[in-house]
N, C-alpha and C. Protein backbone atom coordinates (compact mmCIF):
# COMPACT_ATOMS: atom_id res chain seq x y z
N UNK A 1 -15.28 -4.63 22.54
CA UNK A 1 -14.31 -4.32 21.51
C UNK A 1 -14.79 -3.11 20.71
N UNK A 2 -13.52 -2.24 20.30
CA UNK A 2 -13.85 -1.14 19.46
C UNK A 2 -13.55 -1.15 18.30
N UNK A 3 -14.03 -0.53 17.22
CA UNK A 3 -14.07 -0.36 16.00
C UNK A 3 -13.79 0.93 15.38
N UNK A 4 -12.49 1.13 14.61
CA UNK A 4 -12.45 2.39 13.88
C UNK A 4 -12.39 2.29 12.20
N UNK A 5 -12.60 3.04 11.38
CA UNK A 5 -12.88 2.78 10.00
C UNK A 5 -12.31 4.23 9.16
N UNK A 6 -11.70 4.29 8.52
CA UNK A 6 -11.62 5.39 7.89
C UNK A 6 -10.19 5.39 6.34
N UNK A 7 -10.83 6.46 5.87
CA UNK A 7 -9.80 6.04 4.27
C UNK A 7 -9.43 7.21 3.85
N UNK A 8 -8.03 6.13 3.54
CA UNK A 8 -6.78 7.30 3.01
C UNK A 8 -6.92 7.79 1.53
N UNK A 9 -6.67 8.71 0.55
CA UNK A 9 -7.09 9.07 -0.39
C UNK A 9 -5.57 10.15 -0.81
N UNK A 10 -5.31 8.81 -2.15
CA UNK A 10 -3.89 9.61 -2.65
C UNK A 10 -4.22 9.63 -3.80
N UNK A 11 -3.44 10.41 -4.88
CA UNK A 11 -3.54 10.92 -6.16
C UNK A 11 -1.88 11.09 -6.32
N UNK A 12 -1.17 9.75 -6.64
CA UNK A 12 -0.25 10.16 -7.40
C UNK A 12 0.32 10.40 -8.79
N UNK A 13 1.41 11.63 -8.85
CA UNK A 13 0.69 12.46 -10.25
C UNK A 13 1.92 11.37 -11.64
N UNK A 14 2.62 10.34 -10.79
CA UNK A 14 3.04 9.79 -12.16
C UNK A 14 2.61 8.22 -12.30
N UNK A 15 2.57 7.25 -13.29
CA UNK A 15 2.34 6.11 -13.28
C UNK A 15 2.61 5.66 -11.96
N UNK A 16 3.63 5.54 -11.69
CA UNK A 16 3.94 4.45 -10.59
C UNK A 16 4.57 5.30 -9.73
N UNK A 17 4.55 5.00 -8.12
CA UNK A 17 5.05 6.12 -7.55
C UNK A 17 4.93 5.23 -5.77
N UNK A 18 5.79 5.19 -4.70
CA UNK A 18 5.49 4.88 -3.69
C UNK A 18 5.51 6.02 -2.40
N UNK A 19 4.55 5.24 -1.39
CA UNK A 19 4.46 6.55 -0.14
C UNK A 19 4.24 5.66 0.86
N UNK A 20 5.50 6.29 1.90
CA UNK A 20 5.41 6.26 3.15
C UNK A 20 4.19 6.50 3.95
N UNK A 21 3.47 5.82 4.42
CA UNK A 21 2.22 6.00 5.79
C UNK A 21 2.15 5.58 6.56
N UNK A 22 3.42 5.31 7.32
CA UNK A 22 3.15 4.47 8.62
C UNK A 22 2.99 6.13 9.59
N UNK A 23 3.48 7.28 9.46
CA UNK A 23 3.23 7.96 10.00
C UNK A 23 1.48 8.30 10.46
N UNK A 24 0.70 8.46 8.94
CA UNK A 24 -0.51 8.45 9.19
C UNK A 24 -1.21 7.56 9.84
N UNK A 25 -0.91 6.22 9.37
CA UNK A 25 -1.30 5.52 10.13
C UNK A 25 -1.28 5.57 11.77
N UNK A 26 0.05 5.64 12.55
CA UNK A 26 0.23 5.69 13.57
C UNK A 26 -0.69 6.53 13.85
N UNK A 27 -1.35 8.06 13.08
CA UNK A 27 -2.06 8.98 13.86
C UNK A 27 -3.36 8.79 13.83
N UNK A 28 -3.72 7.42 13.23
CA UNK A 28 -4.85 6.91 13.20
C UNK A 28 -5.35 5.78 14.36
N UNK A 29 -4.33 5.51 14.38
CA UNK A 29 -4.48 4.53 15.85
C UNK A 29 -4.56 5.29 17.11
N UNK A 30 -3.64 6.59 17.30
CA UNK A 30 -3.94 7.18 18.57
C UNK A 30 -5.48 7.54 17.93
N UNK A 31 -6.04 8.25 16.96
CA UNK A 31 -7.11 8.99 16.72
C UNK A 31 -8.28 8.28 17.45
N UNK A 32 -8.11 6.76 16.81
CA UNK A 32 -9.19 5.59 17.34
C UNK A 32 -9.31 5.09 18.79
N UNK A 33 -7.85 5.63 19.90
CA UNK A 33 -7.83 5.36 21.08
C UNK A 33 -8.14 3.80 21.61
N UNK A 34 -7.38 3.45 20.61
CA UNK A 34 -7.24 1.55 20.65
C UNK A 34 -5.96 1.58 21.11
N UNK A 35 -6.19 0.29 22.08
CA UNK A 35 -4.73 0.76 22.35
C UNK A 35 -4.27 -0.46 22.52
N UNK A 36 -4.89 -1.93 22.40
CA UNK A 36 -4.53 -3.06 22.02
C UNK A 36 -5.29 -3.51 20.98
N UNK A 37 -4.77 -3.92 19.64
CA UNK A 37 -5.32 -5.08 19.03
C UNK A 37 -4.93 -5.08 17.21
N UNK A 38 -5.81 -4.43 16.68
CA UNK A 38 -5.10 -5.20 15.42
C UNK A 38 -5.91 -3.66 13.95
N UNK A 39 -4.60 -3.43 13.47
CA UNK A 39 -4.60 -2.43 12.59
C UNK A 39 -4.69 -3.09 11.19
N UNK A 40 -5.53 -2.88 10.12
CA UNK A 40 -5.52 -3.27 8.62
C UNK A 40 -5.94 -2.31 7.83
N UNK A 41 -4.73 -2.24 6.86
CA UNK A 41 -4.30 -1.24 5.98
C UNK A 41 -4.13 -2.15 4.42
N UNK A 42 -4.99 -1.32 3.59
CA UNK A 42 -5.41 -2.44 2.13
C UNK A 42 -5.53 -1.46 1.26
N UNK A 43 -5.17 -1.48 -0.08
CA UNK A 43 -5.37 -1.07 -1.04
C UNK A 43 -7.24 -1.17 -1.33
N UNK A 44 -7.61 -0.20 -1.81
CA UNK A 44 -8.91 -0.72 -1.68
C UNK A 44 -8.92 -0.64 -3.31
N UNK A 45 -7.93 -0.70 -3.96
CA UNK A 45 -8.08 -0.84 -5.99
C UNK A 45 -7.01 -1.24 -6.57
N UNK A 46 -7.46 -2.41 -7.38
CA UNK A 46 -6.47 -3.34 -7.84
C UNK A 46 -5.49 -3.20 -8.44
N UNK A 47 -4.67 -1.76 -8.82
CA UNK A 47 -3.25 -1.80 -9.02
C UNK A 47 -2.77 -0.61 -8.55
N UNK A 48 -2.52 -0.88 -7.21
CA UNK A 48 -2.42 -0.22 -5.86
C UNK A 48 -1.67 -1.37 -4.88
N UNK A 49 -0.62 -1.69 -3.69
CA UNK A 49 -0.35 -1.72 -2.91
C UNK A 49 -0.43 -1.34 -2.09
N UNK A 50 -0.16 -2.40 -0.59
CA UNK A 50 0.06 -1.76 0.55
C UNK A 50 0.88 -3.23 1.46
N UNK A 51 2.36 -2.65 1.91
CA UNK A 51 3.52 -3.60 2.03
C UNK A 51 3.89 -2.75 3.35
N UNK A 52 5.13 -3.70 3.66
CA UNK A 52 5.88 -3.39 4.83
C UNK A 52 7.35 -3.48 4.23
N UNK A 53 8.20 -3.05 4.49
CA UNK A 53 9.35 -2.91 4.74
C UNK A 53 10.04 -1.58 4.97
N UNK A 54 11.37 -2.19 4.41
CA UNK A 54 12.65 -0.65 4.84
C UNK A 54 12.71 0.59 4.02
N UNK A 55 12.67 1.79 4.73
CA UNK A 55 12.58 3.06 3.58
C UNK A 55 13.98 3.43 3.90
N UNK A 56 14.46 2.38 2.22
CA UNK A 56 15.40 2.84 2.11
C UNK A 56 15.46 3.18 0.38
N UNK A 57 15.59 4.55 -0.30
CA UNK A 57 15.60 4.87 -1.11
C UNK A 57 16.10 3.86 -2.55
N UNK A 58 17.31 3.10 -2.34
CA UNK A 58 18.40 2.00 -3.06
C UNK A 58 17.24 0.83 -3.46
N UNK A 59 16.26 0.34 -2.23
CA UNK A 59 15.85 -0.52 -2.31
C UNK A 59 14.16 0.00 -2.85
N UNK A 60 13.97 0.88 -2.95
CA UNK A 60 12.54 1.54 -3.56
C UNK A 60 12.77 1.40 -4.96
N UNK A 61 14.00 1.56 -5.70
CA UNK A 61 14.61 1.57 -6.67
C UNK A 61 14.52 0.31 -7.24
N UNK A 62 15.04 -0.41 -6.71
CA UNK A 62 14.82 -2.01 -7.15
C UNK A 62 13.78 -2.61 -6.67
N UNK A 63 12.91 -2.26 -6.08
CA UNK A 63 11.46 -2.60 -6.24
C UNK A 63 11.14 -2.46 -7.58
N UNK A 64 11.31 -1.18 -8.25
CA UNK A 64 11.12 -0.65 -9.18
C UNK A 64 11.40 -1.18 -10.24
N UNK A 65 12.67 -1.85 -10.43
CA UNK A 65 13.53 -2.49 -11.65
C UNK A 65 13.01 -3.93 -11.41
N UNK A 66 12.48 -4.87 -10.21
CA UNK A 66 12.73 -6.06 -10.56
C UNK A 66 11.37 -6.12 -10.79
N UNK A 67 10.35 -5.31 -10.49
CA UNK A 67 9.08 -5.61 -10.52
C UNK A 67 8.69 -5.22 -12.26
N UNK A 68 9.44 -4.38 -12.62
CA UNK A 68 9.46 -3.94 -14.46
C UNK A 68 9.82 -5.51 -15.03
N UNK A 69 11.12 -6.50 -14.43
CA UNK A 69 11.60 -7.60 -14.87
C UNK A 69 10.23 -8.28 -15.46
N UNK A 70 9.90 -8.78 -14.40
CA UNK A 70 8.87 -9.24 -13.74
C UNK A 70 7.35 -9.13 -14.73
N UNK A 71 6.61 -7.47 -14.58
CA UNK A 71 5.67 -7.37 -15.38
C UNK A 71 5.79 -5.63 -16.35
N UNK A 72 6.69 -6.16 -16.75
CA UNK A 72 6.68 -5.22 -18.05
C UNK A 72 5.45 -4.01 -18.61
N UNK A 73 5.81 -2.48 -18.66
CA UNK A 73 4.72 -1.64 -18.88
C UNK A 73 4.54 -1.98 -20.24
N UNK A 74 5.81 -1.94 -20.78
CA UNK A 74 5.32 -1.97 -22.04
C UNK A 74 6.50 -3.62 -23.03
N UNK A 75 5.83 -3.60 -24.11
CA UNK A 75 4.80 -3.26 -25.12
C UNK A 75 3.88 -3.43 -24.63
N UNK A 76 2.50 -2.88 -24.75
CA UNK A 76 0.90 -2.91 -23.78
C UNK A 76 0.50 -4.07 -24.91
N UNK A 77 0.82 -4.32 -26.05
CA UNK A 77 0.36 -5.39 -26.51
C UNK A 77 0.73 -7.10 -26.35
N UNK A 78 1.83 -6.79 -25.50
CA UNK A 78 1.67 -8.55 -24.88
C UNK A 78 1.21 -9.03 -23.91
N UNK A 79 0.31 -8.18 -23.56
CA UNK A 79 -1.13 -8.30 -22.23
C UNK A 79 -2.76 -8.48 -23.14
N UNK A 80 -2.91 -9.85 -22.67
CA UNK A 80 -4.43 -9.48 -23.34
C UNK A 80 -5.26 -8.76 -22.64
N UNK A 81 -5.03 -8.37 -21.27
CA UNK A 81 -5.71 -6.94 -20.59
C UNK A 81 -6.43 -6.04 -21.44
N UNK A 82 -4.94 -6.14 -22.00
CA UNK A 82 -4.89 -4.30 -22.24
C UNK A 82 -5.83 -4.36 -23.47
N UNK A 83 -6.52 -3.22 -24.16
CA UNK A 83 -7.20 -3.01 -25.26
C UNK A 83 -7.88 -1.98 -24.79
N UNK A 84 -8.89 -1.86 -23.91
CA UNK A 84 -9.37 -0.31 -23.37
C UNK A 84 -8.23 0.19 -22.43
N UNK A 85 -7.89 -0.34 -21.43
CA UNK A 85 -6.72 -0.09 -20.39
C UNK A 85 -5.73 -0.53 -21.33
N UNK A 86 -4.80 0.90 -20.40
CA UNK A 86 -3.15 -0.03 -20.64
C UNK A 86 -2.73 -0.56 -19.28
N UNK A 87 -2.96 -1.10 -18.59
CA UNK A 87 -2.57 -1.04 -16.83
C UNK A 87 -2.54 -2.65 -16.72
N UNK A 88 -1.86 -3.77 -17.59
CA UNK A 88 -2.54 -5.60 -16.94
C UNK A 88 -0.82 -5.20 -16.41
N UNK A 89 0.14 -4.29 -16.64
CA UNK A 89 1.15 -4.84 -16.03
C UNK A 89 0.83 -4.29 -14.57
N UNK A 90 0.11 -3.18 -14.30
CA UNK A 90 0.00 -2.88 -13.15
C UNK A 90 -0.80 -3.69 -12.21
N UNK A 91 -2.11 -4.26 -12.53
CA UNK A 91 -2.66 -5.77 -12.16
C UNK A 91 -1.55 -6.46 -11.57
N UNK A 92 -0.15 -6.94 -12.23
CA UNK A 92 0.54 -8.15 -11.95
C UNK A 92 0.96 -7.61 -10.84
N UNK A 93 1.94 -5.83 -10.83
CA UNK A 93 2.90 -5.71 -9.97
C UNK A 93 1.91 -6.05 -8.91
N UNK A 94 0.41 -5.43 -8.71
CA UNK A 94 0.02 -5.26 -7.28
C UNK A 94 -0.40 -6.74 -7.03
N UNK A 95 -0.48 -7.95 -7.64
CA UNK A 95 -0.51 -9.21 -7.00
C UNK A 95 0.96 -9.85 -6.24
N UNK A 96 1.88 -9.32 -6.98
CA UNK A 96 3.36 -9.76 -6.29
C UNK A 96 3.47 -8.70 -5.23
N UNK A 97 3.30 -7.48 -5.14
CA UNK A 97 3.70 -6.98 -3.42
C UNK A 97 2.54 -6.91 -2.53
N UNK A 98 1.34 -7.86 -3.48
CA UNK A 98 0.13 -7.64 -1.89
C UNK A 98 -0.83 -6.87 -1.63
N UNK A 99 -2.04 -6.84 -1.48
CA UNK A 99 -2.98 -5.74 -1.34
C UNK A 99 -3.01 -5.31 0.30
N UNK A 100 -2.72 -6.35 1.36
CA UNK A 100 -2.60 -5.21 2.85
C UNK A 100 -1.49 -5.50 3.77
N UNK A 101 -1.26 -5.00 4.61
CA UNK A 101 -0.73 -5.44 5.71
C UNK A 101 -1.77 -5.66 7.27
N UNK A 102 -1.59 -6.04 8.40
CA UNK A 102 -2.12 -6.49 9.36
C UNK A 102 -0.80 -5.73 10.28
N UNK A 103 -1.16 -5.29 11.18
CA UNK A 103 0.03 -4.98 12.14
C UNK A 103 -1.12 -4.96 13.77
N UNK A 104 -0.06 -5.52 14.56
CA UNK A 104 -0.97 -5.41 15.80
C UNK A 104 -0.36 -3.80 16.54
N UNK A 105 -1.50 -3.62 17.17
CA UNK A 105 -1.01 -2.22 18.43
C UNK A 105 -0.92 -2.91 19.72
N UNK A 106 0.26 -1.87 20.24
CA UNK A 106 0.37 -2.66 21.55
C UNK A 106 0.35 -1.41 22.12
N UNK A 107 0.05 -1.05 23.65
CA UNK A 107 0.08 -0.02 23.84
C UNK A 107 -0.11 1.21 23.56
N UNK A 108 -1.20 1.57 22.56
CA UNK A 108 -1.85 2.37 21.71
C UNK A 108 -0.80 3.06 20.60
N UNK A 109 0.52 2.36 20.12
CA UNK A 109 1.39 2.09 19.24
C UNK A 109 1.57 1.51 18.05
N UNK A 110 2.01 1.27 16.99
CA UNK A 110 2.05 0.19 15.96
C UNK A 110 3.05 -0.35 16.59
N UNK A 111 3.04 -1.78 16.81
CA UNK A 111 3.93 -2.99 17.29
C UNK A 111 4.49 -3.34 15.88
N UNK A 112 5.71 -2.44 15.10
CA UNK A 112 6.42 -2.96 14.02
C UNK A 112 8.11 -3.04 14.37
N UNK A 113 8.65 -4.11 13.80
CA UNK A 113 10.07 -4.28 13.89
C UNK A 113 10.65 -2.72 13.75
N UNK A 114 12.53 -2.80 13.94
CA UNK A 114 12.94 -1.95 14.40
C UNK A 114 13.22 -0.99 12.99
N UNK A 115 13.17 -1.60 11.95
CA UNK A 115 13.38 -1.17 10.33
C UNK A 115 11.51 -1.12 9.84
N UNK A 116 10.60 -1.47 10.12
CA UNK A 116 9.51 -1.68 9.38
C UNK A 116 9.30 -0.56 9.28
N UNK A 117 7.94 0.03 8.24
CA UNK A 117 7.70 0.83 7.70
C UNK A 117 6.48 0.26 7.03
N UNK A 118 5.17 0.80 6.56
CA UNK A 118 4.03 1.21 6.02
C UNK A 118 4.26 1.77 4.35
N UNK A 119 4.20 1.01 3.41
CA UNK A 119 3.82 1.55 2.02
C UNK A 119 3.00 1.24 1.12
N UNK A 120 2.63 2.86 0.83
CA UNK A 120 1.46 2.55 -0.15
C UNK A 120 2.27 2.79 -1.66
N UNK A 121 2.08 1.48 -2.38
CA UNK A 121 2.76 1.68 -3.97
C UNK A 121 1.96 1.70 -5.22
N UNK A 122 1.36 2.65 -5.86
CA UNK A 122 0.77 2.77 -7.00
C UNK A 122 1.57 2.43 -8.60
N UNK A 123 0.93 1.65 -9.11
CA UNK A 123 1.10 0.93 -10.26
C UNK A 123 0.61 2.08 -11.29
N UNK A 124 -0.73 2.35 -11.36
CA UNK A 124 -1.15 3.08 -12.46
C UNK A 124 -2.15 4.31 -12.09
N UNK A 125 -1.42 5.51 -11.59
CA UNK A 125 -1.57 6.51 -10.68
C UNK A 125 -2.41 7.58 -12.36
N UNK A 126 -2.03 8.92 -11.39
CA UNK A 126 -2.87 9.99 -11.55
C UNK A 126 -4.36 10.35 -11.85
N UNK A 127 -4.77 9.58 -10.72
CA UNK A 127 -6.55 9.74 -10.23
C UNK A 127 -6.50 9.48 -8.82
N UNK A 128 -7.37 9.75 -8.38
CA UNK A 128 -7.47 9.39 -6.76
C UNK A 128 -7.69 7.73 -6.86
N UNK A 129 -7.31 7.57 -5.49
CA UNK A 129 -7.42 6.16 -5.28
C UNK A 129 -7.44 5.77 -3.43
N UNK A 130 -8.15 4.66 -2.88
CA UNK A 130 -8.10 4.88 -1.80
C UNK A 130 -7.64 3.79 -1.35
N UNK A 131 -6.96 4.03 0.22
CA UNK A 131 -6.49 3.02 0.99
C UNK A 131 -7.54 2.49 2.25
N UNK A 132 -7.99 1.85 2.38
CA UNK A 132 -8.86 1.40 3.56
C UNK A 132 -7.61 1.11 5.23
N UNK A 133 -8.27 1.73 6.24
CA UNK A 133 -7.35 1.88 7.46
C UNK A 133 -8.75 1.32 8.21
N UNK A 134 -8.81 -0.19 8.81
CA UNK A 134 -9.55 -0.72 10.00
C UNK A 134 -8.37 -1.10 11.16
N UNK A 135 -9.24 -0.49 12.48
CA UNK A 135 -8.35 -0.73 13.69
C UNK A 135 -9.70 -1.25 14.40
N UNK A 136 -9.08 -2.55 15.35
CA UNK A 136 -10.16 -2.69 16.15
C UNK A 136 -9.54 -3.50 17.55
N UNK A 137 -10.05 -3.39 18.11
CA UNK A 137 -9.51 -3.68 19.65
C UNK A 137 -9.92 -3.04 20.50
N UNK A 138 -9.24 -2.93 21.56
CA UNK A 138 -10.10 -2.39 23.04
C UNK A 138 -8.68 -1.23 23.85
């Protein structure tokens, strides 16, 4: 069995912000020349994502609105987080959409449904931040 390892490194420039990478990804799996077995893609910092679904603009949107419902930026004072940070709402969002996905390769491919898609979603952006990409198989 083979082993590939390597990390993605984004800097997005507003609070919250999402990105498409199933492309990169995919060019990480040919890169690794695996061509059966199993791809993991993780936030490697805690208010950061990394999800699957549809890129569809409507629904990036209401990610957006129900996850605000949900954990509120502000007032920063009804988080006992917050006091040096302002970011406990960003903590919450990234426990409700997940820190990785798992996708298998089949044929030195990502084996994802016919709508899936790769996203990385930042909660409390403008610094670098990294995504961890392990592929391993044969």
């Amino acid at each position: 069995m083979k082993s590939f390892r390597k990390e993605l490194w984004f800097n997005i420039p507003s609070r919250r912000g999402l990105k498409n990478i199933t492309d990169t990804v995919e060019n990480l799996v040919k890169e690794s020349g695996i061509k059966e077995g199993l791809v993991l893609v993780n936030a490697m910092h805690i208010t950061a994502s990394v999800f699957i679904n549809d890129d569809e603009t409507g629904l990036h949107h209401d990610y957006e609105k129900w996850l605000e419902k949900l954990a509120p930026e502000k007032p920063y004072s009804q988080y006992e987080h917050n006091g040096y940070e302002d970011n406990a709402d960003a903590h919450l969002k990234r426990t409700i959409m997940g820190r990785e996905v798992v996708v298998a390769i089949t044929d030195g491919r990502l084996d994802l449904g016919p709508w899936e898609q790769i996203f990385y979603f930042e909660f409390d952006g403008k610094r670098d931040k990294r995504v961890l990409v392990k592929i391993i198989g044969e």
